[in-house]
PDB file of N, CA and C in Angstrom:
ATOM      1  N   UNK A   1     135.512 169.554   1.357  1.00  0.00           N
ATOM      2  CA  UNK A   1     134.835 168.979   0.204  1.00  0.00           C
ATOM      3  C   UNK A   1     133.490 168.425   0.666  1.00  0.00           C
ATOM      4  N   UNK A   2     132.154 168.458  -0.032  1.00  0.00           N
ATOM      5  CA  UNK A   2     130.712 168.323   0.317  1.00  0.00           C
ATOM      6  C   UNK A   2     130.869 166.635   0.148  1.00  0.00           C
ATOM      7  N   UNK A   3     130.095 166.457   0.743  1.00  0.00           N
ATOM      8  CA  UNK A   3     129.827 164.726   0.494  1.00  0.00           C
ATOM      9  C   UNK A   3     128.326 164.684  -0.521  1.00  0.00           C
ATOM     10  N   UNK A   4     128.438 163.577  -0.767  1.00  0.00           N
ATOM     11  CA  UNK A   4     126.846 162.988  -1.109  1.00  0.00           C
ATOM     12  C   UNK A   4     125.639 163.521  -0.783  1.00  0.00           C
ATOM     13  N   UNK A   5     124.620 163.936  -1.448  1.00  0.00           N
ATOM     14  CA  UNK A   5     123.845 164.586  -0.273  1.00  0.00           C
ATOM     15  C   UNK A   5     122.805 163.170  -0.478  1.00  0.00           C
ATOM     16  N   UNK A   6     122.041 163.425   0.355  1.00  0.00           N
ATOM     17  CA  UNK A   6     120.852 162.256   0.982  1.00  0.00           C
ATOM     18  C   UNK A   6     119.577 162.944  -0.347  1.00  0.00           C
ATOM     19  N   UNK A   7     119.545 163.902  -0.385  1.00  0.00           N
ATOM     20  CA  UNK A   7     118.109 164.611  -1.090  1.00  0.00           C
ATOM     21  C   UNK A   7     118.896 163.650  -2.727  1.00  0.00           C
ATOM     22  N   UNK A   8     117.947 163.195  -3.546  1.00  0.00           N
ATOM     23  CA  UNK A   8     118.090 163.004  -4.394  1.00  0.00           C
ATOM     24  C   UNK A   8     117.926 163.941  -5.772  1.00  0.00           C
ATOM     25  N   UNK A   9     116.843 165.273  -4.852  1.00  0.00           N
ATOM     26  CA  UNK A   9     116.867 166.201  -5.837  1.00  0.00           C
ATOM     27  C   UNK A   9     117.580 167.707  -6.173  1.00  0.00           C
ATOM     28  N   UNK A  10     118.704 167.342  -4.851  1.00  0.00           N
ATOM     29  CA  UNK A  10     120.177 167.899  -4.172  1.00  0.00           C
ATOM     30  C   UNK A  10     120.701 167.505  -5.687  1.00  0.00           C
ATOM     31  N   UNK A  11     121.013 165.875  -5.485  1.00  0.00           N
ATOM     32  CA  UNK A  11     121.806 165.323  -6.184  1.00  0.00           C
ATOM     33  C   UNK A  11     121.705 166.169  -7.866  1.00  0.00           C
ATOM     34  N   UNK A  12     120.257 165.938  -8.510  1.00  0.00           N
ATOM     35  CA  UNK A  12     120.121 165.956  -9.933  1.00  0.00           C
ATOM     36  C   UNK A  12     120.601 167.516 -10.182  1.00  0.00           C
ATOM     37  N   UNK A  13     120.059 168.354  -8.919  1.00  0.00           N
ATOM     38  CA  UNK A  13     120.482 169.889  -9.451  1.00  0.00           C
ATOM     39  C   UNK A  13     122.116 169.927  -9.806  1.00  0.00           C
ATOM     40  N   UNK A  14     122.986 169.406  -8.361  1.00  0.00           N
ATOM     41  CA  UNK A  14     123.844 169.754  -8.670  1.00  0.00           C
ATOM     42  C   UNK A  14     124.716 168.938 -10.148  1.00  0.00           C
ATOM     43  N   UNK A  15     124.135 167.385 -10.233  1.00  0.00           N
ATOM     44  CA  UNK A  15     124.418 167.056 -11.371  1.00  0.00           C
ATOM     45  C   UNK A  15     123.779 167.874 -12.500  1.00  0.00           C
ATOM     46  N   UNK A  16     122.686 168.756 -12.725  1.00  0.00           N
ATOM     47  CA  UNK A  16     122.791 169.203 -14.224  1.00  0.00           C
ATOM     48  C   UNK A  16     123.330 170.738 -14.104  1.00  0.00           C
ATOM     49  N   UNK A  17     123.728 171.320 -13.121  1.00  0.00           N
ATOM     50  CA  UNK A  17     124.918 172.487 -12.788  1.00  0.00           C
ATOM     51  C   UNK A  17     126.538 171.586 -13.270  1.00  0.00           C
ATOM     52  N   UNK A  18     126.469 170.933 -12.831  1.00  0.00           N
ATOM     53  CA  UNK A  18     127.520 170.056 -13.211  1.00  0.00           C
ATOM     54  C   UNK A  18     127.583 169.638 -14.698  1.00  0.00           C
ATOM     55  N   UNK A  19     126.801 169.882 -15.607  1.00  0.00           N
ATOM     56  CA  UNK A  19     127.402 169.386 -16.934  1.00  0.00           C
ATOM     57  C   UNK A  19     127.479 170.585 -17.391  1.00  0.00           C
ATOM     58  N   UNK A  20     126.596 171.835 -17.256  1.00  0.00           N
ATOM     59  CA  UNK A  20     126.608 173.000 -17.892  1.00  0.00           C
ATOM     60  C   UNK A  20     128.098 173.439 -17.464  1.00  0.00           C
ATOM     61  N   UNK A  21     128.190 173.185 -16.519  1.00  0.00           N
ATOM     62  CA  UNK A  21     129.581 174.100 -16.422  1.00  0.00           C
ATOM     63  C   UNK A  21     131.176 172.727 -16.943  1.00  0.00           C
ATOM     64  N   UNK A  22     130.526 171.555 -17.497  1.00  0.00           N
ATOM     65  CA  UNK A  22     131.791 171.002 -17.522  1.00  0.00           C
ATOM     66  C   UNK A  22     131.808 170.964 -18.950  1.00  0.00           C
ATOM     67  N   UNK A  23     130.558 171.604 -19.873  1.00  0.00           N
ATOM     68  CA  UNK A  23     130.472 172.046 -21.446  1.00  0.00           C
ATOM     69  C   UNK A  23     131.451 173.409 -21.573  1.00  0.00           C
ATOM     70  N   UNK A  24     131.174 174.594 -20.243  1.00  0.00           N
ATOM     71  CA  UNK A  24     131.674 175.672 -20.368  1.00  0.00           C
ATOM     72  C   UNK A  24     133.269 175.398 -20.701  1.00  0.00           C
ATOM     73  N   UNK A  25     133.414 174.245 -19.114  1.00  0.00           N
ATOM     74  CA  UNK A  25     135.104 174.305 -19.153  1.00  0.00           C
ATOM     75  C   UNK A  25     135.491 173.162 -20.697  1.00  0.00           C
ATOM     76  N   UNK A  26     135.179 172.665 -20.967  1.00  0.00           N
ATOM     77  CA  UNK A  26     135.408 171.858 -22.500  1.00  0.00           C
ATOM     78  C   UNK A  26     135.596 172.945 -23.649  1.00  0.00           C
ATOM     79  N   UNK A  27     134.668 173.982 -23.615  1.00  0.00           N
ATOM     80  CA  UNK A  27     134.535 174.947 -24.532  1.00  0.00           C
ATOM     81  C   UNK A  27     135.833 176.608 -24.188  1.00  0.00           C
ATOM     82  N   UNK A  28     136.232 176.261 -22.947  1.00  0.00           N
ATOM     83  CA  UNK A  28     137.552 177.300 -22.497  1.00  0.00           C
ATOM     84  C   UNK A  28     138.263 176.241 -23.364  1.00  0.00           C
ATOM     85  N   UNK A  29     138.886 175.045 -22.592  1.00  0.00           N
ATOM     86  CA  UNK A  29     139.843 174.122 -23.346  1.00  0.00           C
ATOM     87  C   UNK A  29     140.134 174.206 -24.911  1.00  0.00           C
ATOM     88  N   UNK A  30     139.008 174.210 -25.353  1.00  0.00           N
ATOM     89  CA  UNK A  30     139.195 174.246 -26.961  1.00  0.00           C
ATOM     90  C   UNK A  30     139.136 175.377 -27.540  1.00  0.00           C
ATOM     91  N   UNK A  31     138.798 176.939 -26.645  1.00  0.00           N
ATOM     92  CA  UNK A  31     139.175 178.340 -27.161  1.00  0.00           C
ATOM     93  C   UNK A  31     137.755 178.607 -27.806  1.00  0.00           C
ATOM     94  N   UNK A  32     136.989 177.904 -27.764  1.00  0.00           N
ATOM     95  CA  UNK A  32     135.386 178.086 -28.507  1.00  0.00           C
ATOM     96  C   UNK A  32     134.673 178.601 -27.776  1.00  0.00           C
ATOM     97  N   UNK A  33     134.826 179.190 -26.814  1.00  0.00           N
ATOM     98  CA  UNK A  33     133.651 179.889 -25.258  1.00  0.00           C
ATOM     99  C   UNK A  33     132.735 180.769 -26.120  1.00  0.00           C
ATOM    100  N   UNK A  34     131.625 180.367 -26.283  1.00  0.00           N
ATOM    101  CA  UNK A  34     130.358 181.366 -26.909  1.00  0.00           C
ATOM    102  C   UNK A  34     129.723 181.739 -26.212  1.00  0.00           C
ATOM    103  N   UNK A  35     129.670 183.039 -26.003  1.00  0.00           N
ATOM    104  CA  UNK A  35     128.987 184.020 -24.741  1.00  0.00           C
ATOM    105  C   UNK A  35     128.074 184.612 -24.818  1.00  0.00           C
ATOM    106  N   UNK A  36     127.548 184.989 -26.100  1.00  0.00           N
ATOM    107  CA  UNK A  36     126.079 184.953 -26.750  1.00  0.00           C
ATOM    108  C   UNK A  36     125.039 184.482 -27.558  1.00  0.00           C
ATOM    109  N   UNK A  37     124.129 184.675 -27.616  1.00  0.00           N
ATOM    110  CA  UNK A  37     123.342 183.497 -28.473  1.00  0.00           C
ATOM    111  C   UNK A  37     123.446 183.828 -29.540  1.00  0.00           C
ATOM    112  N   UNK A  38     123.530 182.567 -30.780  1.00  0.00           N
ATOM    113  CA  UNK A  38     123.618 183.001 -31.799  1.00  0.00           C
ATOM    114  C   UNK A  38     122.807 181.882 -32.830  1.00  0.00           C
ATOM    115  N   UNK A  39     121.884 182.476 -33.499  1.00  0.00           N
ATOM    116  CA  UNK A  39     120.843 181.559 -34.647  1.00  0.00           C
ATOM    117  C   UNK A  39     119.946 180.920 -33.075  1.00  0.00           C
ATOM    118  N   UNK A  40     119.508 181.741 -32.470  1.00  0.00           N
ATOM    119  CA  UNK A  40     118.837 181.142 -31.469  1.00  0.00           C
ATOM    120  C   UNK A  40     119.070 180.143 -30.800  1.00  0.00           C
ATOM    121  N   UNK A  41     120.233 179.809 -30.458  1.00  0.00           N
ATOM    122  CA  UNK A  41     120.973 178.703 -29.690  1.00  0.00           C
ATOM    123  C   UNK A  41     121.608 179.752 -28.640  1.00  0.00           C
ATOM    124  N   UNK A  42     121.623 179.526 -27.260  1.00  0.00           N
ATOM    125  CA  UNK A  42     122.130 179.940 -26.476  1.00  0.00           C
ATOM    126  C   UNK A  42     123.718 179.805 -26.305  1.00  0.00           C
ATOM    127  N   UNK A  43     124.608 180.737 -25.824  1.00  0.00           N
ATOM    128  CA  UNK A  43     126.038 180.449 -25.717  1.00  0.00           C
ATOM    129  C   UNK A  43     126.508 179.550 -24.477  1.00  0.00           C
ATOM    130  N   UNK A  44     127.528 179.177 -24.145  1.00  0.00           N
ATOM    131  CA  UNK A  44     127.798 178.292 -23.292  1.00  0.00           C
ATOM    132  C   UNK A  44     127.873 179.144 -22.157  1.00  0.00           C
ATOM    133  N   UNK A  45     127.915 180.415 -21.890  1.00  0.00           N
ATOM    134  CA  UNK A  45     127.497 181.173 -20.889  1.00  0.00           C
ATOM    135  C   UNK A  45     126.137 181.308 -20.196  1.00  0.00           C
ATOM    136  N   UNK A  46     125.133 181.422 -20.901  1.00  0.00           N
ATOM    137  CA  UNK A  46     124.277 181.984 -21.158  1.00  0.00           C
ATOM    138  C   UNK A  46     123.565 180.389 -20.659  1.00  0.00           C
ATOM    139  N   UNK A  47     123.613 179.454 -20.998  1.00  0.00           N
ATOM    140  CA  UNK A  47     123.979 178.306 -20.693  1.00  0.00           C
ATOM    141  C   UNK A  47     123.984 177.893 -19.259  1.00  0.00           C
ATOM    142  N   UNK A  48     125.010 178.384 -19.093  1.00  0.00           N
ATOM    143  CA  UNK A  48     125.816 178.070 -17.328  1.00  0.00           C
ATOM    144  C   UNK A  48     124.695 178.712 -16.233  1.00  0.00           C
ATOM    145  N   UNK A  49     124.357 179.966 -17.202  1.00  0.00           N
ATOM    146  CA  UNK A  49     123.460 180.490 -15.952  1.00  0.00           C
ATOM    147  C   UNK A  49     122.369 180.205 -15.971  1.00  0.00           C
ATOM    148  N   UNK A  50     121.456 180.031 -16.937  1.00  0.00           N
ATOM    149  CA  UNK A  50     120.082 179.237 -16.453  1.00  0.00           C
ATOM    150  C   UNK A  50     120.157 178.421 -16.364  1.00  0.00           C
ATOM    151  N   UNK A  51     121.438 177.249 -16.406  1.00  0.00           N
ATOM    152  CA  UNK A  51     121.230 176.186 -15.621  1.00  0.00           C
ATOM    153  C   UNK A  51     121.530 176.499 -14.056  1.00  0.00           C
ATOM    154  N   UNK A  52     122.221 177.562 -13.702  1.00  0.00           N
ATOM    155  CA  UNK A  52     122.614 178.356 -12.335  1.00  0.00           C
ATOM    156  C   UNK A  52     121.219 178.659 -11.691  1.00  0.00           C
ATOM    157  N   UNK A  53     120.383 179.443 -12.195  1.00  0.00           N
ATOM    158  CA  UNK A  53     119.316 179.809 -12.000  1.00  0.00           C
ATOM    159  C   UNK A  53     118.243 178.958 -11.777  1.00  0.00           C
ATOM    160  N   UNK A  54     118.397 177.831 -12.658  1.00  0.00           N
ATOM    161  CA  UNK A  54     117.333 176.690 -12.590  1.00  0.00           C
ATOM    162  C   UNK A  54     117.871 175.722 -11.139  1.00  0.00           C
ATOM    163  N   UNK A  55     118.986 175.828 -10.802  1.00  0.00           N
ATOM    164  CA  UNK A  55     119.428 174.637  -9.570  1.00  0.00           C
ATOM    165  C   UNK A  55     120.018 175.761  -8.160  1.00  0.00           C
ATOM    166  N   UNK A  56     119.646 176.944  -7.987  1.00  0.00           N
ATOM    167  CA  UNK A  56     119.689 177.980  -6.985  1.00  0.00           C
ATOM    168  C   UNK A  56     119.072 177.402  -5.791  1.00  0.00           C
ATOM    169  N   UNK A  57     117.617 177.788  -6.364  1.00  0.00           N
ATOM    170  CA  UNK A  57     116.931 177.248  -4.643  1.00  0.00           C
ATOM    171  C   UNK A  57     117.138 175.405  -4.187  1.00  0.00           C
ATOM    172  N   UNK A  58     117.429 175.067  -5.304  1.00  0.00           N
ATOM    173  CA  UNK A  58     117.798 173.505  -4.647  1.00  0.00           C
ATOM    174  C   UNK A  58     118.964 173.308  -4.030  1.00  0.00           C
ATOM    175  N   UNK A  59     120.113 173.818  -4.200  1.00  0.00           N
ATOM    176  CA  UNK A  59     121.562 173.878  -4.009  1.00  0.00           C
ATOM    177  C   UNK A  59     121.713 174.925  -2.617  1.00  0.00           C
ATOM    178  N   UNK A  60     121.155 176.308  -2.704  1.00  0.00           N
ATOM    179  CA  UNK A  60     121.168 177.332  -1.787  1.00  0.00           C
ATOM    180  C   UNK A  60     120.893 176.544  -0.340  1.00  0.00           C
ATOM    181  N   UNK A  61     120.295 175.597  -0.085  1.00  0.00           N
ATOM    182  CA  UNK A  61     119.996 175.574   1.349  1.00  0.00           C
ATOM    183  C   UNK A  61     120.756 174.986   1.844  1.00  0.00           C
ATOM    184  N   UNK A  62     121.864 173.952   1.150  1.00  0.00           N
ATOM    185  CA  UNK A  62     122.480 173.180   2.182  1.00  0.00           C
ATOM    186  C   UNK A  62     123.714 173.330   1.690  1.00  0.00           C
ATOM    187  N   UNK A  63     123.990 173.972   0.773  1.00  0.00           N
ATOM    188  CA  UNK A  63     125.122 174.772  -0.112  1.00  0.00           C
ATOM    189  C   UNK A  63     125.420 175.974  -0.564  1.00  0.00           C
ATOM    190  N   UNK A  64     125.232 176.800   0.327  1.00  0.00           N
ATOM    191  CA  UNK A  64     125.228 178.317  -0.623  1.00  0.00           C
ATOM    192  C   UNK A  64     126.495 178.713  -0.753  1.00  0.00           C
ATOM    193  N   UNK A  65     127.775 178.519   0.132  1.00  0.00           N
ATOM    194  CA  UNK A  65     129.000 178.389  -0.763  1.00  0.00           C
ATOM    195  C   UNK A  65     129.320 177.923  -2.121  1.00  0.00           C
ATOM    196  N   UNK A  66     128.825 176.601  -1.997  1.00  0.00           N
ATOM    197  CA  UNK A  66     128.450 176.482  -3.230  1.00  0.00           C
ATOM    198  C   UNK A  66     128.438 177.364  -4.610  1.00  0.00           C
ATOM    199  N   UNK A  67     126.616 177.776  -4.196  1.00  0.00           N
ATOM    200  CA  UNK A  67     126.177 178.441  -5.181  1.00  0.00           C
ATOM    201  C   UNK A  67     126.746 179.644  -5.386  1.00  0.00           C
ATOM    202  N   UNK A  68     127.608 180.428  -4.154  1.00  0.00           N
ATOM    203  CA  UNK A  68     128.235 181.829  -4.451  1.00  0.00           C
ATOM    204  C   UNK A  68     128.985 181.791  -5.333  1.00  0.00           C
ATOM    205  N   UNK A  69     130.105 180.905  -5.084  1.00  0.00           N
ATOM    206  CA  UNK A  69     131.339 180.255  -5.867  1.00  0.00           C
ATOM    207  C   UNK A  69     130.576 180.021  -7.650  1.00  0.00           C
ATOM    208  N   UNK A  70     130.067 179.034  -7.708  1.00  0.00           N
ATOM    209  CA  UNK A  70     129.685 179.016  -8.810  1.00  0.00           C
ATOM    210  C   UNK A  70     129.301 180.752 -10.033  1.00  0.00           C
ATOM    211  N   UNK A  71     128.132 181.294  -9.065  1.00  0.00           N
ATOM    212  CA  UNK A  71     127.865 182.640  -9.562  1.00  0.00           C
ATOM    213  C   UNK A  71     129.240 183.594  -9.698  1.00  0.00           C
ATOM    214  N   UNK A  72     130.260 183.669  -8.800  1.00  0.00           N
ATOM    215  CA  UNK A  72     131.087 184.252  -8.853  1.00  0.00           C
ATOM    216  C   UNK A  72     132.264 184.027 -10.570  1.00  0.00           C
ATOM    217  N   UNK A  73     132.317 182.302 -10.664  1.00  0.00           N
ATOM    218  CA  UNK A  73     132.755 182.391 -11.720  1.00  0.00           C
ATOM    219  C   UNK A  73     132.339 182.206 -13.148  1.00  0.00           C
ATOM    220  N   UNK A  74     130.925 181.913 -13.151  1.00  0.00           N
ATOM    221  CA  UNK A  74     130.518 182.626 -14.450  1.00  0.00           C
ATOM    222  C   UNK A  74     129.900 183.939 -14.707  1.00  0.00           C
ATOM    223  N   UNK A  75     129.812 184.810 -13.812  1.00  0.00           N
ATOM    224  CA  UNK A  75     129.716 186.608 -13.589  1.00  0.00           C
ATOM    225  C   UNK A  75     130.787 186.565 -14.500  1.00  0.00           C
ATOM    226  N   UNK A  76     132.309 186.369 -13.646  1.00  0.00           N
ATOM    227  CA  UNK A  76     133.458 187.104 -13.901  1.00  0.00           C
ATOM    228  C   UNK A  76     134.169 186.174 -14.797  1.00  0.00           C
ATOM    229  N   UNK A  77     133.178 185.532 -15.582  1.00  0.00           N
ATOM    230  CA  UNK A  77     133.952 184.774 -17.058  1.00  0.00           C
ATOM    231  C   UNK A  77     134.653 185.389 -17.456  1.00  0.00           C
ATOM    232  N   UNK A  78     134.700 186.385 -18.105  1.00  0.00           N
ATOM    233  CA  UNK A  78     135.574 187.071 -19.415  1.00  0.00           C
ATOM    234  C   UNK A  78     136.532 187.981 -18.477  1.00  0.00           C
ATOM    235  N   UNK A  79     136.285 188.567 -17.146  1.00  0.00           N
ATOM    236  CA  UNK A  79     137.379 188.733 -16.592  1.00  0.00           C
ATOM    237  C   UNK A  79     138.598 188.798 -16.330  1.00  0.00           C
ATOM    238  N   UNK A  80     138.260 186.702 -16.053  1.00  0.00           N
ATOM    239  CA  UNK A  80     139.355 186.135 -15.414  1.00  0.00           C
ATOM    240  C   UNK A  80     139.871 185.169 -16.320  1.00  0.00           C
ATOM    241  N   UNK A  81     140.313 185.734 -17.329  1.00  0.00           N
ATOM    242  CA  UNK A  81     140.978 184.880 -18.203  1.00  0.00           C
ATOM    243  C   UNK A  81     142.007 183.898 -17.767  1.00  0.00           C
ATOM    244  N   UNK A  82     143.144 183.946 -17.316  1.00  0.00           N
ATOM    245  CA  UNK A  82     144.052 183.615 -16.963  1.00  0.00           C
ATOM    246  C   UNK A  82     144.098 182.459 -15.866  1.00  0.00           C
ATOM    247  N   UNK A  83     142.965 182.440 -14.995  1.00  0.00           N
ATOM    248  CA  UNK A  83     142.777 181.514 -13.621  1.00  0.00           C
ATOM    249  C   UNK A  83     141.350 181.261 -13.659  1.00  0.00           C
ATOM    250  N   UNK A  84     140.315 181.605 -14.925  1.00  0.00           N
ATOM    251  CA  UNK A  84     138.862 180.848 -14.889  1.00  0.00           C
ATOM    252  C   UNK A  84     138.623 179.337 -15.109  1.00  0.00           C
ATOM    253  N   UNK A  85     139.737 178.852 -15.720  1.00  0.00           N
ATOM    254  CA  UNK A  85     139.505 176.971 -15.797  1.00  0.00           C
ATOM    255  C   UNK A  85     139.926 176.389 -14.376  1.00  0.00           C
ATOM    256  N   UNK A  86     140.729 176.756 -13.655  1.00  0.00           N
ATOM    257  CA  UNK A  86     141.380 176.933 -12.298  1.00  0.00           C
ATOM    258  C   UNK A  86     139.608 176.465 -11.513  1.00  0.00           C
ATOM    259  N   UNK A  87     139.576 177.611 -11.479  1.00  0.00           N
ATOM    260  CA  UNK A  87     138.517 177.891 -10.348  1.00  0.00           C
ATOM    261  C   UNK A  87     137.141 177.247 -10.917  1.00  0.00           C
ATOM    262  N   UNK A  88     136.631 176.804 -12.169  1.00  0.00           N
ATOM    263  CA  UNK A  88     135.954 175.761 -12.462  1.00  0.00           C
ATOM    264  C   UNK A  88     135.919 174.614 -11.883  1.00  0.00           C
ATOM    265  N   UNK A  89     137.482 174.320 -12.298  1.00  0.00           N
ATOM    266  CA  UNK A  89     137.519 172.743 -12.084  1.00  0.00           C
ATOM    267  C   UNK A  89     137.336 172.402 -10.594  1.00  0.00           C
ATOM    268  N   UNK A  90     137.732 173.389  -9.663  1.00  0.00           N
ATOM    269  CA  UNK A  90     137.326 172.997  -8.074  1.00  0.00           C
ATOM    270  C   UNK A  90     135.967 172.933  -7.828  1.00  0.00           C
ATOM    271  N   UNK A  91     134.968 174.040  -8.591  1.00  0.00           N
ATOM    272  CA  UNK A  91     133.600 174.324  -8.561  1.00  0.00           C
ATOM    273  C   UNK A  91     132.713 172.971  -9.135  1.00  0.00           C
ATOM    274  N   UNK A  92     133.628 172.424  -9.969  1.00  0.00           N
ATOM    275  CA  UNK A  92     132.970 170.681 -10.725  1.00  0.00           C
ATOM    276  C   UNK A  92     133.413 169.812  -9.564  1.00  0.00           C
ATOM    277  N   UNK A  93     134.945 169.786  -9.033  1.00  0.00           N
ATOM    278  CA  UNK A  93     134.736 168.501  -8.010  1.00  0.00           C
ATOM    279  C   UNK A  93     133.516 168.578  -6.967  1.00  0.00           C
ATOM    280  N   UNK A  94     133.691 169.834  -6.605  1.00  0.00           N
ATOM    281  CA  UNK A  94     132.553 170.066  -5.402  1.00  0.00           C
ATOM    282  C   UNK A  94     131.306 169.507  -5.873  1.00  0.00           C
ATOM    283  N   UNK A  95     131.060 169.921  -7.167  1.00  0.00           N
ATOM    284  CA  UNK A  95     129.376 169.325  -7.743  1.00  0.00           C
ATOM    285  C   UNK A  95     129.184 168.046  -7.938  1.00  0.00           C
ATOM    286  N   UNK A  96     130.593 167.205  -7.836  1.00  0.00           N
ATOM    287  CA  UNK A  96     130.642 166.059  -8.650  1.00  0.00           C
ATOM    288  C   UNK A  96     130.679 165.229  -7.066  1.00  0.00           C
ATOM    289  N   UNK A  97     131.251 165.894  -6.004  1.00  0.00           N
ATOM    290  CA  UNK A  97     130.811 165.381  -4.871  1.00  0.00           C
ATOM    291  C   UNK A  97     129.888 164.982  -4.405  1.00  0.00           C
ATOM    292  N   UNK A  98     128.827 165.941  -4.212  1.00  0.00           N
ATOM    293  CA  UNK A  98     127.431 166.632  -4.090  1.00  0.00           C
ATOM    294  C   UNK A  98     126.574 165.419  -5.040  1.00  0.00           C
ATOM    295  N   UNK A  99     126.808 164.865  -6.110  1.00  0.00           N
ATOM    296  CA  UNK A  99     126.113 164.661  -7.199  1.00  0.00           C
ATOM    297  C   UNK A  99     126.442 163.047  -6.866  1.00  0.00           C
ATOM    298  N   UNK A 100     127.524 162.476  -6.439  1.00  0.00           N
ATOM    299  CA  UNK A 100     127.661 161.142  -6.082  1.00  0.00           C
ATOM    300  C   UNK A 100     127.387 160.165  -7.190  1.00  0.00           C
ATOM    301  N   UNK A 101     126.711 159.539  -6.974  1.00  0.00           N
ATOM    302  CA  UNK A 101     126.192 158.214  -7.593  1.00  0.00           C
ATOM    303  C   UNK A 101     125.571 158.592  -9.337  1.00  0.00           C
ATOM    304  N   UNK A 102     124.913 159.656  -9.380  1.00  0.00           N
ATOM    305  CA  UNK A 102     124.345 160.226 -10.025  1.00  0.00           C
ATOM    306  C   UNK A 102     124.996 160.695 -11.201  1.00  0.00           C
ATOM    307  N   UNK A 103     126.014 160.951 -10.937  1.00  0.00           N
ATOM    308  CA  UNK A 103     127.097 161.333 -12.158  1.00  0.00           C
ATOM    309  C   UNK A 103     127.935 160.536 -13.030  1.00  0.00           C
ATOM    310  N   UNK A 104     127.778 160.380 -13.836  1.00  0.00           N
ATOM    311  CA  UNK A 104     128.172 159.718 -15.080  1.00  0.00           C
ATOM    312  C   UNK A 104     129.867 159.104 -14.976  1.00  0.00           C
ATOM    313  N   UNK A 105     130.277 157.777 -15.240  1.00  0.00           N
ATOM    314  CA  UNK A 105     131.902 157.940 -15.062  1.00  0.00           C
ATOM    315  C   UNK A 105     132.078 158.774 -15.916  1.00  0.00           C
ATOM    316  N   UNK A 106     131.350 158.848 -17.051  1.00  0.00           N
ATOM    317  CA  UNK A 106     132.548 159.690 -18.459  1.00  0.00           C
ATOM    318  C   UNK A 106     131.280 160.143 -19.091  1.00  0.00           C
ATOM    319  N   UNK A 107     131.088 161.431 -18.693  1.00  0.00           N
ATOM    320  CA  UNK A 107     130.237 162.637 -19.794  1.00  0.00           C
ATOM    321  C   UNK A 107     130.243 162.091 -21.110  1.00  0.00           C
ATOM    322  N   UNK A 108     129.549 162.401 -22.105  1.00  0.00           N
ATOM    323  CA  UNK A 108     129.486 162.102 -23.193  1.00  0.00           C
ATOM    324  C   UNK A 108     130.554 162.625 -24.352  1.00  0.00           C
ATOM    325  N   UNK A 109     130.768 162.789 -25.156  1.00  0.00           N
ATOM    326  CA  UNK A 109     131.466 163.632 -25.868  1.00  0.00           C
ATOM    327  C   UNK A 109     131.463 164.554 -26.736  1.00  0.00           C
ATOM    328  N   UNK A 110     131.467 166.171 -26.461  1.00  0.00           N
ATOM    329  CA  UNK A 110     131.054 166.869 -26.970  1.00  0.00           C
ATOM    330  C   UNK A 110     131.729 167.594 -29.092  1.00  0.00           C
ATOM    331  N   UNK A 111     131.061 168.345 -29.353  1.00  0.00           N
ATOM    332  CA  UNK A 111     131.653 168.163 -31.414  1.00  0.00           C
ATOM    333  C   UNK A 111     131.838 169.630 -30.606  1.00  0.00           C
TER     334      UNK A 111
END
């Protein structure tokens, strides 16, 4: 498990990788997973990855397990039906490690 990182801008990437993907897993939970955009709102996929994309080179250098892991399970979203909240929720402790101080006790609450 990653510790704390010292970079503070370590921290914010992996904290806002960390909410996109803890909207995704909220939105498995409740059977609502929107995977394309729709009325010009992006899906919670679609979502996951430019926030993936936006926190890559910050995360990649001192984490690229990390970042594989992550890419690996929103690629193979619709896949892995059966074991994709599974392999989230390890991919959030790790971020929520990483993210330390920075992370919220209790996310907000999503409609």
């Amino acid at each position: 498990m990653p510790s704390v990182d010292e970079d503070p801008n370590v921290r914010r990437a992996a904290f806002d990788l960390y909410v996109a993907l803890h909207c995704l897993a909220d939105s498995q939970s409740l059977g609502l997973v929107i995977t394309s955009a729709r009325d010009k709102i992006p899906g919670d996929i679609h979502d996951a990855l430019t926030q993936l994309d936006r926190c890559r080179d910050m995360l990649s250098p001192g984490h690229p397990d990390l970042v594989h892991m992550a890419q690996e399970v929103v690629f193979t979203w619709e896949e892995h039906r059966t074991d994709r909240l599974a392999q989230l929720m390890t991919l959030l402790d790790e971020l929520a490690a990483i993210a330390g101080s920075s992370l919220p006790l209790q996310l907000p609450p999503t409609s």
